[in-house]
N, C-alpha and C. Protein backbone atom coordinates (compact mmCIF):
# COMPACT_ATOMS: atom_id res chain seq x y z
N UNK A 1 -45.41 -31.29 -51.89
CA UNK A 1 -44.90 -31.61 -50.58
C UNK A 1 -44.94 -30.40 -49.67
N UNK A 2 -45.16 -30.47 -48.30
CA UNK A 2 -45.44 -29.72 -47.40
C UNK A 2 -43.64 -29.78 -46.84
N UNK A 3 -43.15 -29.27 -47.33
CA UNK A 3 -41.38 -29.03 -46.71
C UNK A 3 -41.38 -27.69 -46.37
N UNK A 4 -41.02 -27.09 -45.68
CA UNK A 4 -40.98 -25.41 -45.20
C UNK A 4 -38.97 -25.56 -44.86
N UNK A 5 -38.64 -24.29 -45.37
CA UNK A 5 -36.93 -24.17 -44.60
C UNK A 5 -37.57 -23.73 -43.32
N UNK A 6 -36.42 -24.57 -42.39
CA UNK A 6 -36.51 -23.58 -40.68
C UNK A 6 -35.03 -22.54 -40.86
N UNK A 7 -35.57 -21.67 -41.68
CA UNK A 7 -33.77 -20.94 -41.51
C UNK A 7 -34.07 -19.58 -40.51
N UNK A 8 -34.99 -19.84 -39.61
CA UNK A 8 -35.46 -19.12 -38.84
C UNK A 8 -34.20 -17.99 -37.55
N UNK A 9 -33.49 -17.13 -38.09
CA UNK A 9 -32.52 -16.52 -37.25
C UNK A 9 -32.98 -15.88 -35.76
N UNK A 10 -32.07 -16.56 -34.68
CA UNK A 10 -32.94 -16.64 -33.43
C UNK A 10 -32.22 -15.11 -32.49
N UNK A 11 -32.69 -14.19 -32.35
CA UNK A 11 -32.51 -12.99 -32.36
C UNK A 11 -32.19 -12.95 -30.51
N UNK A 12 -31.95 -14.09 -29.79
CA UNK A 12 -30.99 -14.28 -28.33
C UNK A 12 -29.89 -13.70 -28.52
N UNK A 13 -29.47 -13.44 -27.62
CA UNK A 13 -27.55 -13.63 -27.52
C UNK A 13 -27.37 -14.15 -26.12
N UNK A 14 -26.55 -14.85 -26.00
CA UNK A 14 -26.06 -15.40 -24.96
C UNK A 14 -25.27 -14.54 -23.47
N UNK A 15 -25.53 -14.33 -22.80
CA UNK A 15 -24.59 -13.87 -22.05
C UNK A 15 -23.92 -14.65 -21.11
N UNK A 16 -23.95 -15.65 -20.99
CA UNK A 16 -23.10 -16.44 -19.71
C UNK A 16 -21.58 -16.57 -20.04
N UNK A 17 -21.16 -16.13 -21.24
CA UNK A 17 -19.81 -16.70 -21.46
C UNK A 17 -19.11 -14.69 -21.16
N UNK A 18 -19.57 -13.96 -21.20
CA UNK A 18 -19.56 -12.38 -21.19
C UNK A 18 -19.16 -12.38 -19.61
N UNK A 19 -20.57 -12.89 -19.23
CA UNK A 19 -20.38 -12.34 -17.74
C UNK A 19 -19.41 -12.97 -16.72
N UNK A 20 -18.64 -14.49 -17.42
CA UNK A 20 -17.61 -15.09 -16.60
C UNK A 20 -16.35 -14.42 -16.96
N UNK A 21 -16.25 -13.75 -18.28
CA UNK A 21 -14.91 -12.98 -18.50
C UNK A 21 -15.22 -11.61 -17.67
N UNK A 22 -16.14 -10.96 -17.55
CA UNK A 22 -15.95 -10.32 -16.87
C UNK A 22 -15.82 -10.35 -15.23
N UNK A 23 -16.65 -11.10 -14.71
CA UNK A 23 -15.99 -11.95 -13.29
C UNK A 23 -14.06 -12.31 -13.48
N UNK A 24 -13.84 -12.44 -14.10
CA UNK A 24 -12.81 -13.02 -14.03
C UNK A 24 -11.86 -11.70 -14.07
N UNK A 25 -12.41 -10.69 -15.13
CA UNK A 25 -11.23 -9.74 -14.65
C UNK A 25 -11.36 -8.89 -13.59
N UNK A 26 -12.63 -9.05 -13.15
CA UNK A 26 -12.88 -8.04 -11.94
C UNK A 26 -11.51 -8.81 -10.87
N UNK A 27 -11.83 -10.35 -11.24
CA UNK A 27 -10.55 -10.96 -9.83
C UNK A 27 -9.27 -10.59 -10.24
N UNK A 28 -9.15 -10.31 -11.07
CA UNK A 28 -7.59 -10.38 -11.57
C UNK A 28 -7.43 -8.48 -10.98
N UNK A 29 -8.24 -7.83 -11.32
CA UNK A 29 -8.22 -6.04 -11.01
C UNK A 29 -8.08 -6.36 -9.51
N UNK A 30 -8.61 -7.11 -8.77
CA UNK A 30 -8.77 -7.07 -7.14
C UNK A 30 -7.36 -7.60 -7.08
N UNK A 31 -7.06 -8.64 -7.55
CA UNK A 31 -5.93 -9.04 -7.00
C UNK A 31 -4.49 -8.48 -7.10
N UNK A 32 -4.92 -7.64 -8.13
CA UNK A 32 -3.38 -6.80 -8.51
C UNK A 32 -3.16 -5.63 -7.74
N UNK A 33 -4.14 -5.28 -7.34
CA UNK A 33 -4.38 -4.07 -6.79
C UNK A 33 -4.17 -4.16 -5.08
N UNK A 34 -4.58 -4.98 -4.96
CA UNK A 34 -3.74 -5.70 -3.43
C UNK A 34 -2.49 -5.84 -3.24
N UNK A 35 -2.10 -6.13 -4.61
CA UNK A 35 -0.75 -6.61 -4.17
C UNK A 35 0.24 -5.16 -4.06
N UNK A 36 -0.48 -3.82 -5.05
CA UNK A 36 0.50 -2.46 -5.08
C UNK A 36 -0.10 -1.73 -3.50
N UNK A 37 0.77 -1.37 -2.96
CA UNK A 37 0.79 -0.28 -1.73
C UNK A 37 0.23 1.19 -2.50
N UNK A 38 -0.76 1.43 -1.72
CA UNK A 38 -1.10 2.57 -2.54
C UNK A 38 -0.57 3.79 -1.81
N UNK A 39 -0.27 3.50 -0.57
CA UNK A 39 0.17 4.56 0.16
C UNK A 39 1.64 5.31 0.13
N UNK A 40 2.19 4.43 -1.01
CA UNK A 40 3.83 4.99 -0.89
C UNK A 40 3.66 5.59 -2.11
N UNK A 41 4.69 7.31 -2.16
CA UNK A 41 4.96 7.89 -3.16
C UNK A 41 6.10 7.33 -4.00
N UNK A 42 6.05 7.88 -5.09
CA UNK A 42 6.76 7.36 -6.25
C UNK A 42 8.33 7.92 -5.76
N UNK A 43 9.13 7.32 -5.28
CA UNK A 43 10.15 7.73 -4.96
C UNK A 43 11.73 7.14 -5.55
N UNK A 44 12.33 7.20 -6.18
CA UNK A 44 13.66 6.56 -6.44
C UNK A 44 14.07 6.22 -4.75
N UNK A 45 14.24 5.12 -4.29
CA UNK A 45 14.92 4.55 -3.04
C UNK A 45 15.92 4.65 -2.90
N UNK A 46 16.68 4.48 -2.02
CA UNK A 46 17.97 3.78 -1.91
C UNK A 46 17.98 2.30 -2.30
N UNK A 47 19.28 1.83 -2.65
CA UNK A 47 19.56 0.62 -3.18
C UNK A 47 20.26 -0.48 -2.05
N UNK A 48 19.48 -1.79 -2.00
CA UNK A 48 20.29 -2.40 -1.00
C UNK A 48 19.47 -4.06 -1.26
N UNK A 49 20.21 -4.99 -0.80
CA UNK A 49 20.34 -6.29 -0.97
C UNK A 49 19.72 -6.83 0.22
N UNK A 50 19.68 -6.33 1.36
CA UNK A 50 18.99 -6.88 2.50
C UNK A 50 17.18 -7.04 2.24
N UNK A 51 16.69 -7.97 3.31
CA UNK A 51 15.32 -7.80 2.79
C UNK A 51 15.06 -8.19 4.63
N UNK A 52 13.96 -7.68 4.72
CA UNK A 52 13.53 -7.66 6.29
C UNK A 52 11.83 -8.04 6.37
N UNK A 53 11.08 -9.23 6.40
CA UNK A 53 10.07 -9.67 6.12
C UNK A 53 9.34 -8.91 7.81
N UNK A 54 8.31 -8.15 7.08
CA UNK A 54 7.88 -7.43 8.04
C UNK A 54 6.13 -6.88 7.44
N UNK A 55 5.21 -7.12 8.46
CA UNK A 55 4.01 -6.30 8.44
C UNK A 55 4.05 -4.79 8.31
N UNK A 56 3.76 -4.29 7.15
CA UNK A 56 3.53 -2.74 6.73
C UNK A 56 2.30 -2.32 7.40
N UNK A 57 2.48 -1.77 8.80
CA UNK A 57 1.20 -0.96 9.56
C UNK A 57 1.52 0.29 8.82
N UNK A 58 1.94 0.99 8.95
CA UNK A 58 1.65 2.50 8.71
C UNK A 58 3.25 2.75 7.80
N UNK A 59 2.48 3.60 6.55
CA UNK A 59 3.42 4.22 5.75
C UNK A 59 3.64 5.26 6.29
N UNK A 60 5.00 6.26 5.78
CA UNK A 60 5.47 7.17 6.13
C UNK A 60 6.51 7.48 4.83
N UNK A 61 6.13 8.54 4.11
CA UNK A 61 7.15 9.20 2.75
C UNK A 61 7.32 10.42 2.90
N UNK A 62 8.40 10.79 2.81
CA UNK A 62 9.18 11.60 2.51
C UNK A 62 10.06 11.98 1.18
N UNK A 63 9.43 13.08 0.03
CA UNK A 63 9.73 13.39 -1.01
C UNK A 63 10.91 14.06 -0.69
N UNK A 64 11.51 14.09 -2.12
CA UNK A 64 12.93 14.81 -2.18
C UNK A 64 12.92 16.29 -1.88
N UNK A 65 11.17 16.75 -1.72
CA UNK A 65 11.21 18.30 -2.16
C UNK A 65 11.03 18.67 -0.06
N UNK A 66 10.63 17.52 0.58
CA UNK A 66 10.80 17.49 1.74
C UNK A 66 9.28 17.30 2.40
N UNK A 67 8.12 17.17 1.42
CA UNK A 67 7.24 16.80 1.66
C UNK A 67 7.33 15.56 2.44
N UNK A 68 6.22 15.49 3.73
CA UNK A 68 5.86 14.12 4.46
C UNK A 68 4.64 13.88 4.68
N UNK A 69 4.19 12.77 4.16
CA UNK A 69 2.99 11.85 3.55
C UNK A 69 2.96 11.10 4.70
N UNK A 70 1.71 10.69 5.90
CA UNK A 70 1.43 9.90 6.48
C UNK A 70 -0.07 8.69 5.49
N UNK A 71 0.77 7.60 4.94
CA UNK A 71 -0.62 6.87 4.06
C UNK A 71 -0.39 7.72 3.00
N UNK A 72 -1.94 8.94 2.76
CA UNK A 72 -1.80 9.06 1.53
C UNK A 72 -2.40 10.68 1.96
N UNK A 73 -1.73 11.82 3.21
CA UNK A 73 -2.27 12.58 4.09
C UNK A 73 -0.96 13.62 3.91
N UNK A 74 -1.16 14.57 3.32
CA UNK A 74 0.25 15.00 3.21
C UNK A 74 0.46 16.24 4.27
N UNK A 75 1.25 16.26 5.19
CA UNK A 75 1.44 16.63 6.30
C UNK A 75 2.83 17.44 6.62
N UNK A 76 2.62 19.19 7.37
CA UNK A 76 4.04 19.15 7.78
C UNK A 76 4.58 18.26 9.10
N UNK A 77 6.36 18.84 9.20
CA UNK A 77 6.94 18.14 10.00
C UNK A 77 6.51 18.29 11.29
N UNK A 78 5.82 19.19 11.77
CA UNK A 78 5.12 19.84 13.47
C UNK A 78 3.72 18.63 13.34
N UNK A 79 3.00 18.69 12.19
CA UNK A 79 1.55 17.75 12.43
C UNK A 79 2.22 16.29 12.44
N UNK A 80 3.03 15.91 11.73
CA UNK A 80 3.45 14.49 11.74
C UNK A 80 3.30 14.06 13.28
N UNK A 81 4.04 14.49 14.31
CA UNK A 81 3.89 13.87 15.72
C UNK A 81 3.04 13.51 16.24
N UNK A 82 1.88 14.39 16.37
CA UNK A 82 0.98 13.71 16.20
C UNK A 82 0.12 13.16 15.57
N UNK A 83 -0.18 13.22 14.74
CA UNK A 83 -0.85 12.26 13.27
C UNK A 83 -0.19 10.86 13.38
N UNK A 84 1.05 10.97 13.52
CA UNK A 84 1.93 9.67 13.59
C UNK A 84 1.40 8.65 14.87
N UNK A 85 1.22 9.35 16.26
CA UNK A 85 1.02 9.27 16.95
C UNK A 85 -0.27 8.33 17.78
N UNK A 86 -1.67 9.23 17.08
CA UNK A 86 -2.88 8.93 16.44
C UNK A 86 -2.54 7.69 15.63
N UNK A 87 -1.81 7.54 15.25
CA UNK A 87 -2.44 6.43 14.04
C UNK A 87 -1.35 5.44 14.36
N UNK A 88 -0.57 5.41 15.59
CA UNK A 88 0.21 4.23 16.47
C UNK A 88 -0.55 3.68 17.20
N UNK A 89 -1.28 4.68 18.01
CA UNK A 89 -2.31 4.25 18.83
C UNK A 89 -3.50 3.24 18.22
N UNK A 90 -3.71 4.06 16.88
CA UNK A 90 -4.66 3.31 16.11
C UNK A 90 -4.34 1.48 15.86
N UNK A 91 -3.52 1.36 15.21
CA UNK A 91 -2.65 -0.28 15.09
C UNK A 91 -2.67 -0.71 16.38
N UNK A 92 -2.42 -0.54 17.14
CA UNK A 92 -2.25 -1.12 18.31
C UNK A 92 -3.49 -1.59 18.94
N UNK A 93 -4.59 -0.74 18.99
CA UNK A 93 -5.86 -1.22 19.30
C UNK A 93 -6.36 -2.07 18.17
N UNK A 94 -5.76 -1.95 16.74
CA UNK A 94 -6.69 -3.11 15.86
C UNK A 94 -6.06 -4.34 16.20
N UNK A 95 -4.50 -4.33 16.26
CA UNK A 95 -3.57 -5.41 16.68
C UNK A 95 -4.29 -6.40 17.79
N UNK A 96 -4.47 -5.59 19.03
CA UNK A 96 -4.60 -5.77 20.47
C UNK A 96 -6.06 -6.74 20.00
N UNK A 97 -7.48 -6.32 19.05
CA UNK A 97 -8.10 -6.80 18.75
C UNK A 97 -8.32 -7.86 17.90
N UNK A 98 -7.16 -8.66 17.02
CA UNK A 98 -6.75 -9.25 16.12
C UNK A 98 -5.88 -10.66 17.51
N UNK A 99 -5.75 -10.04 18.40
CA UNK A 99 -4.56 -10.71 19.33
C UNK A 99 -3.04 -11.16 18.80
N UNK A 100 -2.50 -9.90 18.39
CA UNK A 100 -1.78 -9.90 17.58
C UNK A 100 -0.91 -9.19 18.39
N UNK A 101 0.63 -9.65 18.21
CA UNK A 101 1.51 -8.74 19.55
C UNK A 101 1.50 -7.39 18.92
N UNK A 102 1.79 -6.75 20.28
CA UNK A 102 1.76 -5.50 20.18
C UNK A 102 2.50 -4.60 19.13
N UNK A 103 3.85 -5.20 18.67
CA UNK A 103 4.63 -4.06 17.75
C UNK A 103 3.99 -3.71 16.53
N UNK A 104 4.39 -2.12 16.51
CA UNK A 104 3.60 -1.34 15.22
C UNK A 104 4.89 -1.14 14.49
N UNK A 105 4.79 -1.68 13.23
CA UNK A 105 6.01 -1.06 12.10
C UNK A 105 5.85 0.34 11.66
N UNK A 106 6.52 0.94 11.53
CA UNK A 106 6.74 1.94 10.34
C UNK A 106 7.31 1.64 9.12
N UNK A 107 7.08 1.73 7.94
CA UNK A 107 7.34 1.61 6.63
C UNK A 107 7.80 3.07 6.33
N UNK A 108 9.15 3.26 6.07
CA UNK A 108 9.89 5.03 6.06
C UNK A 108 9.93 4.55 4.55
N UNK A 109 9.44 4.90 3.48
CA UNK A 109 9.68 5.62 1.88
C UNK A 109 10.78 7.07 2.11
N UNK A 110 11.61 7.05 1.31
CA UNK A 110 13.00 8.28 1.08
C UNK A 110 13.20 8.57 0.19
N UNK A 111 13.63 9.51 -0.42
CA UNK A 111 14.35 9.40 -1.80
C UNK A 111 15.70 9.22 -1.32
N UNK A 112 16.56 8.61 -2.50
CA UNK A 112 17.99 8.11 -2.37
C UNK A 112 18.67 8.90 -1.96
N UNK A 113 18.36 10.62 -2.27
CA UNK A 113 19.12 11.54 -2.59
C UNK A 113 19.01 12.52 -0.77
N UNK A 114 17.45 11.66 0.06
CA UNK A 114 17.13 12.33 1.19
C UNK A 114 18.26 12.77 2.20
N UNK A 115 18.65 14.00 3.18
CA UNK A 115 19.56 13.65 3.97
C UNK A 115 19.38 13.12 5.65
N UNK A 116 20.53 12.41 6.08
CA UNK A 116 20.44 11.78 6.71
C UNK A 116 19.70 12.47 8.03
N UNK A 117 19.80 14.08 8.08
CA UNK A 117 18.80 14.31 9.62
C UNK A 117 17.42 14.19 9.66
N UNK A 118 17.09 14.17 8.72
CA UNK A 118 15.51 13.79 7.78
C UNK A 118 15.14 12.48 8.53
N UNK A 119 15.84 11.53 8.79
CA UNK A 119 15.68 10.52 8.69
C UNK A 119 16.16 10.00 10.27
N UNK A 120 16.97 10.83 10.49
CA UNK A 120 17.05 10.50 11.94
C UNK A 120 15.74 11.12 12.78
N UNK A 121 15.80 12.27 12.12
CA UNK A 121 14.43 12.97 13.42
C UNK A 121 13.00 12.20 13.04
N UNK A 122 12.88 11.10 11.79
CA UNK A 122 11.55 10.13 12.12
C UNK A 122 12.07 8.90 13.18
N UNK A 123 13.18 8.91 12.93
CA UNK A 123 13.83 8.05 13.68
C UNK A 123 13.41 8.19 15.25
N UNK A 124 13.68 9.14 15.37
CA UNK A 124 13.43 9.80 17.17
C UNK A 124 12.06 9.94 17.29
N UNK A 125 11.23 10.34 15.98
CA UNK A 125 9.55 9.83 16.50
C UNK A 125 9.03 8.60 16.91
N UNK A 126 9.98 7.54 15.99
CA UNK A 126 9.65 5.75 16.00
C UNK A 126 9.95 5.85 17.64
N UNK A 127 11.15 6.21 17.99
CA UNK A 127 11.78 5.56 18.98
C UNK A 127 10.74 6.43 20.41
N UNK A 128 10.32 7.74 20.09
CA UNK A 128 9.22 8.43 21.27
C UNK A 128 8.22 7.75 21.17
N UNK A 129 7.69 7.29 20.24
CA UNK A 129 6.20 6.35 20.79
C UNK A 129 6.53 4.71 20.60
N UNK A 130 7.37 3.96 20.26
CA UNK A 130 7.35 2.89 20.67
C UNK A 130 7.01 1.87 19.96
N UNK A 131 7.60 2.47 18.30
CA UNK A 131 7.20 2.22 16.85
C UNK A 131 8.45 0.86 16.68
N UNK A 132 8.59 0.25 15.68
CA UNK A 132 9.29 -0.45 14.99
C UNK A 132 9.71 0.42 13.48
N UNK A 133 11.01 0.93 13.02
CA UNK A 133 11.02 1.64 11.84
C UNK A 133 11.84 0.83 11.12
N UNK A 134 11.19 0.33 9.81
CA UNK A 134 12.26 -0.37 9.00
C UNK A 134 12.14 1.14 7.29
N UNK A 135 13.19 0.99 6.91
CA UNK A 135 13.73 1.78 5.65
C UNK A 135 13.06 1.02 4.32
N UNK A 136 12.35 1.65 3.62
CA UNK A 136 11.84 0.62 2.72
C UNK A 136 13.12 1.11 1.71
N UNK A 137 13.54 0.06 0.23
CA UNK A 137 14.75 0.09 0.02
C UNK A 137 14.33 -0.45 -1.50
N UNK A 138 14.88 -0.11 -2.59
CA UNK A 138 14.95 -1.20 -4.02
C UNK A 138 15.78 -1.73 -4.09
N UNK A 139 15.35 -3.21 -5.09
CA UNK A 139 16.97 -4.40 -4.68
C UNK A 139 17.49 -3.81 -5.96
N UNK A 140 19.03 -3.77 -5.95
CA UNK A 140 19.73 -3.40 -7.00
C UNK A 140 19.50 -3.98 -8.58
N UNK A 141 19.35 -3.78 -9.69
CA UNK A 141 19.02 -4.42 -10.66
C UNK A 141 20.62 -4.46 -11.65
C-alpha cells in the first residue's frame, strides 16, 4: 500500500494573536499615562475634603526645599513672573482658539509643611495677570 504519514511539522508561527496583545497594551500604556499629570512634583499636600472641578492649564510646584517648577521648568522666584506670565498669555490664545472662555487656572502643588508667604506672593502673581489659582490638595485617607 502506498500510505505515507503527513507528520509533516509546519515551521509558521502565527503572529496575529502577538500583535493584538500588544496593541492592546500600547492602549492601556496611553491611557494610564493620560490620566497621571506629569507636571506636578512629588509632594506630600495638604489635606482637605473639598474638591473644586476645574481645567488644569498650567502647573505651578513648589518644593519644601523652596524650589519653583513651572510644568516641568525649574525656575527661580525673579524668572517665575515672567515665565508665568508667557505661558498665561500662552492658554489664553489656545483657549481664545478652542472658543473657550477666557479664564486660565493655575494648579499651585505645596508641600504641607510650605509657609504661608510662599503662597501668598503666587497668590499676588495669579491675581497681577488675571489667573484663576486653585491649591491642589490630597483627600484625607
Amino acid at each position: 500500500m502506498g500510505l505515507k504519514k503527513r507528520n509533516k511539522v509546519s515551521a509558521e508561527f502565527n503572529l496575529s494573536s502577538l500583535t493584538d496583545i500588544v496593541f492592546l497594551l500600547l492602549i492601556f500604556f496611553m491611557l494610564t499615562s493620560s490620566l497621571a499629570s506629569p507636571n506636578v512634583k512629588n509632594l506630600k499636600r495638604p489635606v482637605s475634603n473639598s474638591k473644586t472641578p476645574s481645567p488644569q492649564n498650567i502647573a505651578l510646584s513648589v518644593t519644601a526645599e523652596g524650589e519653583y517648577f513651572l510644568e516641568a521648568e525649574k525656575l527661580s522666584f525673579e524668572d517665575l513672573d515672567a515665565k508665568l506670565k508667557t505661558r498665561i498669555e500662552q492658554e489664553r490664545g489656545e483657549n481664545s482658539k478652542k472658543g473657550i472662555k477666557d479664564e486660565v487656572t493655575i494648579v499651585l502643588n505645596v508641600a504641607a509643611e510650605e509657609k504661608t508667604g510662599t503662597i501668598v506672593k503666587i497668590m499676588s502673581l495669579s491675581n497681577k495677570h488675571k489667573a484663576r489659582l486653585i491649591l491642589a490638595t490630597d483627600t484625607p485617607k
